[in-house]
N, C-alpha and C. Protein backbone atom coordinates (compact mmCIF):
# COMPACT_ATOMS: atom_id res chain seq x y z
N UNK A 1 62.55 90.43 85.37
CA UNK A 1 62.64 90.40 83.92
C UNK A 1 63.27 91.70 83.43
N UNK A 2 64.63 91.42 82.96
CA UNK A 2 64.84 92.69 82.05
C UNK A 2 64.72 93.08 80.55
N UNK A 3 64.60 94.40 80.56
CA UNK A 3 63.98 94.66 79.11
C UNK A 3 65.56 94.58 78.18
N UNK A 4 65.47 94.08 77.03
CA UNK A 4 66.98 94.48 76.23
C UNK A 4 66.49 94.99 74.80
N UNK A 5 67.42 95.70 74.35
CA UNK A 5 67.42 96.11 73.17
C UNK A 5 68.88 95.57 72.36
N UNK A 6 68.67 96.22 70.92
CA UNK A 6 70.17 95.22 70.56
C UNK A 6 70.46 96.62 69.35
N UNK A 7 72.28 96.80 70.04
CA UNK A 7 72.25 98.19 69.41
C UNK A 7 73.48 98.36 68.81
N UNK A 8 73.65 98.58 67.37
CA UNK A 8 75.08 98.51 66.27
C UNK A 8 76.23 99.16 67.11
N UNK A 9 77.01 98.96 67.30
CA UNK A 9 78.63 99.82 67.45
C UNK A 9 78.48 101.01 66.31
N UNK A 10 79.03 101.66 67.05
CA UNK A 10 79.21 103.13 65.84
C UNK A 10 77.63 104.15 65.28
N UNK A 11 76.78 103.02 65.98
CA UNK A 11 75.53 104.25 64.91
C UNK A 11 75.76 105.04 66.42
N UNK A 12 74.35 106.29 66.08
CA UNK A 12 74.11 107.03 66.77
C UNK A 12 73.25 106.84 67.82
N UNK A 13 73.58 106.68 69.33
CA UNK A 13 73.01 106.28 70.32
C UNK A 13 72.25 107.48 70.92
N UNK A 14 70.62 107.86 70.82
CA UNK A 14 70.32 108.92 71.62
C UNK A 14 68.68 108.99 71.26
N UNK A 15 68.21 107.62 72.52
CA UNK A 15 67.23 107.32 72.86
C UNK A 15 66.34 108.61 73.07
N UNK A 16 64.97 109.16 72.64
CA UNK A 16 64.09 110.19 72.98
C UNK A 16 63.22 109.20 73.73
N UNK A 17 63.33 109.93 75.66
CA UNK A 17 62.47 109.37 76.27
C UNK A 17 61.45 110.15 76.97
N UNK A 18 60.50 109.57 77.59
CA UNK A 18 59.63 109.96 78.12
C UNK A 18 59.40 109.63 79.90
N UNK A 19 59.07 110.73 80.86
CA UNK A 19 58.67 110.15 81.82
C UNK A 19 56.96 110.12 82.24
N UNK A 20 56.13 109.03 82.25
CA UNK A 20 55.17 109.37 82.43
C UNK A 20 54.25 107.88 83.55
N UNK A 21 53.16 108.56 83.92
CA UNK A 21 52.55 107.97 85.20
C UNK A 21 51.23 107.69 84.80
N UNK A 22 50.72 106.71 84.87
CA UNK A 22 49.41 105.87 83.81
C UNK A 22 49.05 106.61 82.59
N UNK A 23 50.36 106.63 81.76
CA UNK A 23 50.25 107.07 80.36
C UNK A 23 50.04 108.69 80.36
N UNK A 24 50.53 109.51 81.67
CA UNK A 24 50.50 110.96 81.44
C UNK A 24 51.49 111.17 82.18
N UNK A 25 51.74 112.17 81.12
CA UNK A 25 53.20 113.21 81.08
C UNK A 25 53.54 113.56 82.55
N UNK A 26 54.62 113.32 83.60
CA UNK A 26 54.91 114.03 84.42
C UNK A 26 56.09 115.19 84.12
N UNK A 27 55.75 115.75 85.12
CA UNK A 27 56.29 117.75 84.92
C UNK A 27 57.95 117.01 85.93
N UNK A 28 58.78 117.38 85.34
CA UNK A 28 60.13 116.63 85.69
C UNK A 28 61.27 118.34 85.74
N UNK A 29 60.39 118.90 86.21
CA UNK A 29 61.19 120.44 86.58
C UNK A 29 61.79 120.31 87.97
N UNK A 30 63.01 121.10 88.00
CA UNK A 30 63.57 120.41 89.26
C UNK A 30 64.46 119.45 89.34
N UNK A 31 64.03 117.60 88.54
CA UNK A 31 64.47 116.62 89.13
C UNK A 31 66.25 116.65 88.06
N UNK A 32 67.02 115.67 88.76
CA UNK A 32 68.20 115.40 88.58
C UNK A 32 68.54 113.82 87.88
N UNK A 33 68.75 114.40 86.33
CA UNK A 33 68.52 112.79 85.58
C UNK A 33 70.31 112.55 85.22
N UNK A 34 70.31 111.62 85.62
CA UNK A 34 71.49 110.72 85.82
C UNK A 34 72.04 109.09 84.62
N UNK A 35 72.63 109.04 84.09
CA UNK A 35 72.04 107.77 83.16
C UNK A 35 74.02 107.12 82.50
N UNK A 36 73.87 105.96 83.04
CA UNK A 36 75.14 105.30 82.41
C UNK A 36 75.17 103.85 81.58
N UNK A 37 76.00 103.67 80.92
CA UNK A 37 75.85 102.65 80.27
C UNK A 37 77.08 101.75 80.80
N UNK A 38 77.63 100.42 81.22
CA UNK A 38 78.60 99.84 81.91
C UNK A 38 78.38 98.30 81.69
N UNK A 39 79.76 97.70 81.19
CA UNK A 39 80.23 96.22 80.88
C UNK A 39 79.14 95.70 82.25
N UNK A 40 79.32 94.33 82.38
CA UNK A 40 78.94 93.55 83.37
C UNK A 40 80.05 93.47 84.20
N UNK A 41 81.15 93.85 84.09
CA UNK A 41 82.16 93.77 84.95
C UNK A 41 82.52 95.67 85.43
N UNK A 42 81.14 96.54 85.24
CA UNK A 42 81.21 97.33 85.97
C UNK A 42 81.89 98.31 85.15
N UNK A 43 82.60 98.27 83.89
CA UNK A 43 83.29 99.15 83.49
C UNK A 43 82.62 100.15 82.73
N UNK A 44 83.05 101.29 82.81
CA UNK A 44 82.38 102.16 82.51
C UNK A 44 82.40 102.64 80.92
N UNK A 45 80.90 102.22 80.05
CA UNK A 45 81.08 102.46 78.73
C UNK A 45 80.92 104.07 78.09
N UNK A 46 79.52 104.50 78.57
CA UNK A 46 79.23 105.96 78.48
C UNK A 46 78.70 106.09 79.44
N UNK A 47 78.91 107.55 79.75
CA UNK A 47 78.08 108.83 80.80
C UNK A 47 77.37 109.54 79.70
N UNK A 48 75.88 109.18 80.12
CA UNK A 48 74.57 109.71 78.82
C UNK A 48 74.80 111.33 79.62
N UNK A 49 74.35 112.23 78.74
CA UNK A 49 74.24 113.40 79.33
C UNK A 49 72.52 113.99 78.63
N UNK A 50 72.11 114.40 79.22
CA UNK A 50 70.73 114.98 78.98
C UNK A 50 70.89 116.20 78.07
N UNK A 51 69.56 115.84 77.02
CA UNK A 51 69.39 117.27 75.82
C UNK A 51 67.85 117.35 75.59
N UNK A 52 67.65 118.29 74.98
CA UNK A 52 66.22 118.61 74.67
C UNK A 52 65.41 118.04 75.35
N UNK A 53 65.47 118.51 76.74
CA UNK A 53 64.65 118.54 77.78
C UNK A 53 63.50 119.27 78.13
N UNK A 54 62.14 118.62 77.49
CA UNK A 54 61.17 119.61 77.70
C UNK A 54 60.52 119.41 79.23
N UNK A 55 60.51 120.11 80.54
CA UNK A 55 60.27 119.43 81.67
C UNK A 55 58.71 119.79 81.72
N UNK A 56 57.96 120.45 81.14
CA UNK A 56 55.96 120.04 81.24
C UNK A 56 55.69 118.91 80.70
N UNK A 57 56.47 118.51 79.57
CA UNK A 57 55.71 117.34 78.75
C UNK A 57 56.80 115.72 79.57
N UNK A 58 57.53 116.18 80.55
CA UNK A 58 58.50 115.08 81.09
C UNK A 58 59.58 113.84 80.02
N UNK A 59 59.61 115.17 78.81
CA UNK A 59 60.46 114.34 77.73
C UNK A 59 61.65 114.84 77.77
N UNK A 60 62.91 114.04 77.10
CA UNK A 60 64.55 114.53 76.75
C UNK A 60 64.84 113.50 76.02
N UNK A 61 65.85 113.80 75.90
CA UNK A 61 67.20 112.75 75.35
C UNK A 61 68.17 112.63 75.83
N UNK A 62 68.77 111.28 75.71
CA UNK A 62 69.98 110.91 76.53
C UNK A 62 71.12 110.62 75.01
N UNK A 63 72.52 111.52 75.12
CA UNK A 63 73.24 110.51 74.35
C UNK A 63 74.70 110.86 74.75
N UNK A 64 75.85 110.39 74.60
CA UNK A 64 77.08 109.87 74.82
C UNK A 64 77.87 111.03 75.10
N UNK A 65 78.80 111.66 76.10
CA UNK A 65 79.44 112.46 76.43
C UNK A 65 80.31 112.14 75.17
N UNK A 66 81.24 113.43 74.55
CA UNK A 66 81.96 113.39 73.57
C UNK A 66 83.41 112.68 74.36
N UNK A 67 83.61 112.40 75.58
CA UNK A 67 84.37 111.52 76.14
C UNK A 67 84.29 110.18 75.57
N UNK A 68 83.17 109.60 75.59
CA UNK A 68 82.92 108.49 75.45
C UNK A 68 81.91 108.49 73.89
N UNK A 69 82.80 108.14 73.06
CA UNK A 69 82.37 107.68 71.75
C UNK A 69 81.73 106.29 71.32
N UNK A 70 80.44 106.66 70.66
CA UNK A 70 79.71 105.15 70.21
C UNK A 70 80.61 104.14 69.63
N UNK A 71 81.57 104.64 68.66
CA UNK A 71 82.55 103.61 68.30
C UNK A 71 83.57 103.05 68.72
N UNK A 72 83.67 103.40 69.86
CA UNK A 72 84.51 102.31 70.94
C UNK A 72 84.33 101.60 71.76
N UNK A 73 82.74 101.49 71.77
CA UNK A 73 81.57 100.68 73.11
C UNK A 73 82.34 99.11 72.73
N UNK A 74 82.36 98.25 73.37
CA UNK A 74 82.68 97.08 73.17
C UNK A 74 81.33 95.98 72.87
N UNK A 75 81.82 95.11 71.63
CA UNK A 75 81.10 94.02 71.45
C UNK A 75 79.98 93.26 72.38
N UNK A 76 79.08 93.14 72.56
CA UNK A 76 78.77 91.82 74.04
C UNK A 76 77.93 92.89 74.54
N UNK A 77 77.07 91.98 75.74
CA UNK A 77 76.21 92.95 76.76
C UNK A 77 77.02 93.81 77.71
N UNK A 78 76.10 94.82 77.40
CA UNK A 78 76.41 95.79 78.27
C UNK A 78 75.33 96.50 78.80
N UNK A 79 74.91 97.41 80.07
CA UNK A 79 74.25 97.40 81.17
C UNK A 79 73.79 98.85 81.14
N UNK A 80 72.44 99.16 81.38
CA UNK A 80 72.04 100.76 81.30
C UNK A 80 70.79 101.06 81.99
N UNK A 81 70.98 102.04 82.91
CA UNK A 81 69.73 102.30 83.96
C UNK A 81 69.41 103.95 83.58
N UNK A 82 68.58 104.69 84.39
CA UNK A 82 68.53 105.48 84.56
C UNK A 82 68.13 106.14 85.96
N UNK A 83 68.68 107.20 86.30
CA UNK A 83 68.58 107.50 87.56
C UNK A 83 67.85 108.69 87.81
N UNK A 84 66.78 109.02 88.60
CA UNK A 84 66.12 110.30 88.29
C UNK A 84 66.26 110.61 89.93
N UNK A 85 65.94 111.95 90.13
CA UNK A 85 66.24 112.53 91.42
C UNK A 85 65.50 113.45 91.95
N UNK A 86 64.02 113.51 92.21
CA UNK A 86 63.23 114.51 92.49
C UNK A 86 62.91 114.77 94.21
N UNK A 87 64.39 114.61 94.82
CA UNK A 87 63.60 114.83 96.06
C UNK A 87 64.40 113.72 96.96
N UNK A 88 63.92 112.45 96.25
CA UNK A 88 63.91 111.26 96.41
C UNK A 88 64.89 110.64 94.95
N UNK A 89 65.74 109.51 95.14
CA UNK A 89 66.89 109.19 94.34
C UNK A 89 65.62 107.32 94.00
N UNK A 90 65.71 107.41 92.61
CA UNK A 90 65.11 106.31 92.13
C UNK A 90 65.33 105.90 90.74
N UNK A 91 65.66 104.47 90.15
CA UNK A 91 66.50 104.46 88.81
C UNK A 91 65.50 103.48 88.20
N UNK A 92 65.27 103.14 86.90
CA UNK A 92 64.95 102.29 86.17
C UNK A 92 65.29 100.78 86.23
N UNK A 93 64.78 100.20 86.04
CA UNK A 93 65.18 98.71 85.56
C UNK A 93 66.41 98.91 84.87
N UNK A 94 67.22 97.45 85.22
CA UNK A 94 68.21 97.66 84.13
C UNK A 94 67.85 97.01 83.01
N UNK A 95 68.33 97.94 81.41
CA UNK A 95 68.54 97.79 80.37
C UNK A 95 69.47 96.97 79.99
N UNK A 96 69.62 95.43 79.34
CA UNK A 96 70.73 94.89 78.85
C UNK A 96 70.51 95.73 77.39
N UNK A 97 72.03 95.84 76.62
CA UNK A 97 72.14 96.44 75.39
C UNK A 97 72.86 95.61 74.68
N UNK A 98 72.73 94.51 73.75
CA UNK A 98 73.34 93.68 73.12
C UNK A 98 74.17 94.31 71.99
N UNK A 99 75.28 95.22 72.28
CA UNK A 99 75.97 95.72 71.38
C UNK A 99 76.59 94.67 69.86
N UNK A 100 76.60 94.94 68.95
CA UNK A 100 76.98 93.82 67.85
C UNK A 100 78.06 95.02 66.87
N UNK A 101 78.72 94.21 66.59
CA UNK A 101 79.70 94.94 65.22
C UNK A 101 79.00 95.15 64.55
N UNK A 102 79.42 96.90 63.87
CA UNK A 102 78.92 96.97 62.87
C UNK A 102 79.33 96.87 61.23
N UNK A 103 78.50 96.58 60.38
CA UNK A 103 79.29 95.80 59.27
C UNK A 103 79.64 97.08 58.20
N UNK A 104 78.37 97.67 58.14
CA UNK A 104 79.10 98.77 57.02
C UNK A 104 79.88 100.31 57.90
N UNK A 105 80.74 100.20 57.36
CA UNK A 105 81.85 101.74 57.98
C UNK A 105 81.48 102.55 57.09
């Protein structure tokens, strides 16, 4: 079962997440967070880059390399994991992202 969310073209993409282990905070000092967003045909939409990374409380944010702009993501599903790296290389479920036009510019 994958989880989806459904997310406008053009707004501001930059999920505040959390890593945590029966509802407590893991300490994520050290690990190597990795995170892309990609068509179903593999193409590459954004490379998330990590910000306000607090590593005791195992929180950050992920949002869009200035390479890759929210307003050029394409229409339709598109595909998003995350990859964390403490040692050991291990990624999330994938995320479908039901991108939709957005109406007001």
């Amino acid at each position: 079962m994958s989880t989806s969310i459904t997310y406008k073209r053009g707004d501001t993409f930059a999920p505040a997440l959390a890593v945590t282990e029966n509802n407590v905070a893991v300490d994520i000092t050290g690990w190597t967070i990795s995170s892309q967003i990609r068509t179903p045909d593999d193409v590459l939409v954004a490379d998330l880059a990590v910000s306000n990374r607090d590593n005791a409380a195992g929180t950050y944010t992920l949002s869009p390399t200035v390479d890759y702009p929210e307003t050029g993501w394409p229409v339709g599903i598109l595909h998003w994991d995350i990859q964390y790296n403490d040692g050991t290389v291990f990624s999330t479920q994938t995320i479908v992202i039901r991108c939709e036009k957005d109406i007001t510019r």
